[in-house]
N, C-alpha and C. Protein backbone atom coordinates (compact mmCIF):
# COMPACT_ATOMS: atom_id res chain seq x y z
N UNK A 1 2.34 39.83 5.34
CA UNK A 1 1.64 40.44 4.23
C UNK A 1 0.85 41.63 4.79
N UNK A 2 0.89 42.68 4.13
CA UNK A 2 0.23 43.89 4.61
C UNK A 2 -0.72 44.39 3.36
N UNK A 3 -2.13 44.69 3.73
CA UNK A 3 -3.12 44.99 3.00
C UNK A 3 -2.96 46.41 2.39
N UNK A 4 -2.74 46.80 1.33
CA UNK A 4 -2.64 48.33 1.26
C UNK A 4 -3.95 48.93 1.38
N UNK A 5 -4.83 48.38 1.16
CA UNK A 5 -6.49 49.46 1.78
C UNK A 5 -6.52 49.42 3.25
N UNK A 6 -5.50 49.17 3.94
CA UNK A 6 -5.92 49.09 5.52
C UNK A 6 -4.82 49.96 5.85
N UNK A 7 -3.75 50.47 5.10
CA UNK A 7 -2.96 51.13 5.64
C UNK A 7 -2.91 52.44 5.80
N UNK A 8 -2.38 53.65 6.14
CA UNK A 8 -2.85 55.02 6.10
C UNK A 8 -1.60 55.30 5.12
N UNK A 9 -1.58 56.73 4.64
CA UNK A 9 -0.53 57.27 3.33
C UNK A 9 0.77 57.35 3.93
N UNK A 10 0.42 57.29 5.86
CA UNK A 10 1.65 57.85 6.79
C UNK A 10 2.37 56.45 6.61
N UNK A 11 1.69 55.80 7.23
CA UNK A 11 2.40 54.36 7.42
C UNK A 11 2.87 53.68 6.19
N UNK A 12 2.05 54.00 5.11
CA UNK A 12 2.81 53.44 3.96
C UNK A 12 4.11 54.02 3.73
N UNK A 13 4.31 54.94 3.81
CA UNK A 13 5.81 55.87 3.77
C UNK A 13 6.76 55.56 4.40
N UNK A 14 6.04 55.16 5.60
CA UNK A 14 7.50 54.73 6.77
C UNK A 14 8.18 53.24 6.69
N UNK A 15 6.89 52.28 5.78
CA UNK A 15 7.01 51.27 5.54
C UNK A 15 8.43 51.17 4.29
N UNK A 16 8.07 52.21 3.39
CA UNK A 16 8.72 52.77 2.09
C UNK A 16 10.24 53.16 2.52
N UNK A 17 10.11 53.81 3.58
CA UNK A 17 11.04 54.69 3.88
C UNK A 17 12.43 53.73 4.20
N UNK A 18 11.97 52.55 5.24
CA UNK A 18 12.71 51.92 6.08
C UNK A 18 13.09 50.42 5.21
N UNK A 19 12.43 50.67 3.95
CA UNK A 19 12.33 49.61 3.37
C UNK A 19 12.24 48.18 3.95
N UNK A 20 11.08 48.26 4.62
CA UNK A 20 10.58 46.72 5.16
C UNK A 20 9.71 45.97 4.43
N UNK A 21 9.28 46.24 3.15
CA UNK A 21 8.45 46.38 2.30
C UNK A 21 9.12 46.41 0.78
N UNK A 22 9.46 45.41 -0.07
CA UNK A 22 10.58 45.61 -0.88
C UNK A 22 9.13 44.84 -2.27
N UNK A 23 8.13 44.53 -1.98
CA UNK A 23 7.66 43.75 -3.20
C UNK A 23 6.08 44.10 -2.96
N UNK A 24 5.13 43.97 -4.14
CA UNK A 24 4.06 44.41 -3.95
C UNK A 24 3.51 43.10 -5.10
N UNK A 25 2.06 42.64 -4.37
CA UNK A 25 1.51 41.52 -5.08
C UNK A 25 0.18 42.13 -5.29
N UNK A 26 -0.74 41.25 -5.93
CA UNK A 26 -2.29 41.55 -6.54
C UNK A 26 -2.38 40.18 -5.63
N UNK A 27 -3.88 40.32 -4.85
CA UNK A 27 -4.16 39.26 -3.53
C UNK A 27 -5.30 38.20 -4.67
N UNK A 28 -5.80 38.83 -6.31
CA UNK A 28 -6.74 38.23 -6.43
C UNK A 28 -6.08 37.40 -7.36
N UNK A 29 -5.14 37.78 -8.12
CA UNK A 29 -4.43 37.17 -9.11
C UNK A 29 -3.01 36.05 -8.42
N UNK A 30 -2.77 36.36 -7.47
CA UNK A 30 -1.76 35.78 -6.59
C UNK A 30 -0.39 35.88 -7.23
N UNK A 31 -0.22 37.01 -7.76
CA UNK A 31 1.77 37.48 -8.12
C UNK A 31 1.82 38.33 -7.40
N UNK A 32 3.13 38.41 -7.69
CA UNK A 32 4.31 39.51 -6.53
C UNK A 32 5.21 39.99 -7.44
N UNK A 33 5.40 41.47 -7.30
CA UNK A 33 6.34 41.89 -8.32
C UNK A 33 7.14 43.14 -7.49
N UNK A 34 8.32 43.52 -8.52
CA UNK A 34 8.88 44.86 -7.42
C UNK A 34 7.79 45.94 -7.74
N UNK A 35 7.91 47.04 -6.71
CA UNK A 35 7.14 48.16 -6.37
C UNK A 35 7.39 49.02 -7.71
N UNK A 36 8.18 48.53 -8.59
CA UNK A 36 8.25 49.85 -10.02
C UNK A 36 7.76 48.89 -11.19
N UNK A 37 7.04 47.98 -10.99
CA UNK A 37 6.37 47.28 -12.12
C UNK A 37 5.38 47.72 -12.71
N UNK A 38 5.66 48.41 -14.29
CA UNK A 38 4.34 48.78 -14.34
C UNK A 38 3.20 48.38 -14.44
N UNK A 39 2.95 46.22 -14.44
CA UNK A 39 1.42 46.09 -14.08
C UNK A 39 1.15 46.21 -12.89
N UNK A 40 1.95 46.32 -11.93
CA UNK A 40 1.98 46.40 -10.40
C UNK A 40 1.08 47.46 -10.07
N UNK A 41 1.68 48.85 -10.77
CA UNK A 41 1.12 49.91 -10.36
C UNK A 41 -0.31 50.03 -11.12
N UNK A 42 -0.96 49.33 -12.05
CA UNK A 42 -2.21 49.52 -12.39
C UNK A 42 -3.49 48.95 -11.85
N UNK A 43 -2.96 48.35 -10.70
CA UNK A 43 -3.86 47.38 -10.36
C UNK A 43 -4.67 48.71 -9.08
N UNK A 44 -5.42 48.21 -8.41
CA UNK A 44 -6.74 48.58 -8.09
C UNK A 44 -6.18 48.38 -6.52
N UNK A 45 -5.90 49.28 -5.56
CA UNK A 45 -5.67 49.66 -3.99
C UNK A 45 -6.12 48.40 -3.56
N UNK A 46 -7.37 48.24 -3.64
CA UNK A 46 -7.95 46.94 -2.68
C UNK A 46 -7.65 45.59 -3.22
N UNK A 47 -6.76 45.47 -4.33
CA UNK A 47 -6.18 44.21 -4.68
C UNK A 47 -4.89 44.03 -3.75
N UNK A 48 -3.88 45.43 -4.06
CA UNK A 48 -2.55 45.35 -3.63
C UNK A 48 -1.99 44.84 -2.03
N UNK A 49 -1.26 43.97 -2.34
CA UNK A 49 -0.74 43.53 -0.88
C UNK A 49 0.61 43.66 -0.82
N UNK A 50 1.62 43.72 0.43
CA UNK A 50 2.91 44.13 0.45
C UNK A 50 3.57 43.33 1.04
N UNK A 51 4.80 42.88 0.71
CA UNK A 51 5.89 41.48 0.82
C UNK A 51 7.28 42.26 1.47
N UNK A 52 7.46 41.62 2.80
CA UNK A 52 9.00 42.01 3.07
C UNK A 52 10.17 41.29 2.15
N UNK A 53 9.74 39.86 1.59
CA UNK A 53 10.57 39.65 0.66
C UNK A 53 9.75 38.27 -0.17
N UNK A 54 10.79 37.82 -0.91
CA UNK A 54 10.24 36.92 -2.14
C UNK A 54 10.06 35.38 -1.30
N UNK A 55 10.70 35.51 -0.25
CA UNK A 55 9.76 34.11 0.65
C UNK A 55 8.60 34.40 1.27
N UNK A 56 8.53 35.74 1.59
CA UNK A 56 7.00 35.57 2.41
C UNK A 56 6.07 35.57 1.04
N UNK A 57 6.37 36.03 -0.01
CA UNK A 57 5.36 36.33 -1.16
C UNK A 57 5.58 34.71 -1.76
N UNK A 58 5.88 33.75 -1.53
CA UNK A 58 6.04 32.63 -1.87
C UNK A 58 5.16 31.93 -0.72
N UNK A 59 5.39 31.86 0.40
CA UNK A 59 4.94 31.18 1.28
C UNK A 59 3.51 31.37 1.62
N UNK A 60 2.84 32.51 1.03
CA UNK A 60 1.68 33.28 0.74
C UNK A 60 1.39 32.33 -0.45
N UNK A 61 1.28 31.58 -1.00
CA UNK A 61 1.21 31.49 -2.58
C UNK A 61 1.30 31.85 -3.92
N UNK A 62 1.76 33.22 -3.99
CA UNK A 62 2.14 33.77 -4.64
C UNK A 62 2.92 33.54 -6.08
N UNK A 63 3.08 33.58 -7.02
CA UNK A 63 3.93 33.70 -7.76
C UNK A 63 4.78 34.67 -8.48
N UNK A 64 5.86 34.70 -9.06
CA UNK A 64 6.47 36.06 -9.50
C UNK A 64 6.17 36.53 -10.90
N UNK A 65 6.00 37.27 -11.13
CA UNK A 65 5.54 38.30 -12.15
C UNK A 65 6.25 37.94 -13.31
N UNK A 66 6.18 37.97 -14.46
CA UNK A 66 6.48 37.66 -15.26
C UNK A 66 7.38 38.87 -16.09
N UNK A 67 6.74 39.73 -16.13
CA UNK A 67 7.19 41.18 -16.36
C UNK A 67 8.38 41.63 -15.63
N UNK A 68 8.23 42.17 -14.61
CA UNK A 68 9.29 42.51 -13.75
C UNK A 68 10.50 41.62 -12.85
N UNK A 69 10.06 39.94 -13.21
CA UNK A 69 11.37 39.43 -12.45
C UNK A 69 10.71 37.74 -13.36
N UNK A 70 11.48 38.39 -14.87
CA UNK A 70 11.01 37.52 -15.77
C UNK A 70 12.36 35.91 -15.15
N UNK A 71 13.45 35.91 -14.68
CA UNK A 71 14.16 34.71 -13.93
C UNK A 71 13.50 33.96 -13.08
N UNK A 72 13.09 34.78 -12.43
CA UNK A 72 12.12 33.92 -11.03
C UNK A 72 10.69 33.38 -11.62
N UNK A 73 10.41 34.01 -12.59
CA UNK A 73 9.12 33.27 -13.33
C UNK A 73 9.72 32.22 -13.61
N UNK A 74 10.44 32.47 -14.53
CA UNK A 74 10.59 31.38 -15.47
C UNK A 74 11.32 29.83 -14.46
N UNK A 75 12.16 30.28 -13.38
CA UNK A 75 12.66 28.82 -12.53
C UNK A 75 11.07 28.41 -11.80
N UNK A 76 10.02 29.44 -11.52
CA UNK A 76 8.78 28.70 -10.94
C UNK A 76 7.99 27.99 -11.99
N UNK A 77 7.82 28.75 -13.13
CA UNK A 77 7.50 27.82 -14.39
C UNK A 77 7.74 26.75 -14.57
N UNK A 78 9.36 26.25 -14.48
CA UNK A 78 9.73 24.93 -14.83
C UNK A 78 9.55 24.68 -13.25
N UNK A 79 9.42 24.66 -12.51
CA UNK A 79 8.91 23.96 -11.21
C UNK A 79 7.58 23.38 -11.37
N UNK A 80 6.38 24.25 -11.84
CA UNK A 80 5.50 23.66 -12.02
C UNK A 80 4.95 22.82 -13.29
N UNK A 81 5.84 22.89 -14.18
CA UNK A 81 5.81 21.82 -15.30
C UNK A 81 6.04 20.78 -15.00
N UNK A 82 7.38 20.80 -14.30
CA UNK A 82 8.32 19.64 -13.89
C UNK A 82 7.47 18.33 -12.32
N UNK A 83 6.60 19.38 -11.98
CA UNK A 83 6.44 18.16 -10.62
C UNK A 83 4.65 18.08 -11.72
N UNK A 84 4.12 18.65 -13.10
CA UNK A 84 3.19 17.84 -13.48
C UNK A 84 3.12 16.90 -14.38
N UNK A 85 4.40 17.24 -14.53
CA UNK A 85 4.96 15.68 -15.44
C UNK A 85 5.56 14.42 -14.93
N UNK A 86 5.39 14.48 -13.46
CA UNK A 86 6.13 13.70 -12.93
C UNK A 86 4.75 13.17 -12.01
């Protein structure tokens, strides 16, 4: 996970560039969404954190966005219905 207020505009680019960096989360709200989401992009620099992929943004605690990768919501949704009914 990479902090975007700790990073410089250079390094974010190269991060961008080389695509090692494919998902962007909010650290206070705990989702992860792709980098062209537009609640993604409204959120506030010192929230945003950066995911090489949808396991590290999982293994982080994270959940997926509802908006931008409305499938992966919805199978974590019934994940967490399913183990509170049980």
């Amino acid at each position: 996970m990479l902090y975007h207020d700790k990073l410089t505009r250079q390094e974010l680019l190269k991060f961008f560039k080389t695509k090692s960096i494919t998902l962007a989360g909010n650290r206070k709200l705990k989702i992860y969404g792709t980098l062209r989401c537009k609640s993604g992009k409204r959120m506030k620099r010192v929230n945003r954190v950066f995911f090489a992929s949808k396991e590290e943004a999982t293994r982080a605690g994270f959940k997926p966005c509802a908006h931008c990768l409305p499938s992966e919501y919805q199978k974590w949704k019934v994940k967490i219905i399913s183990s509170l009914v049980e």
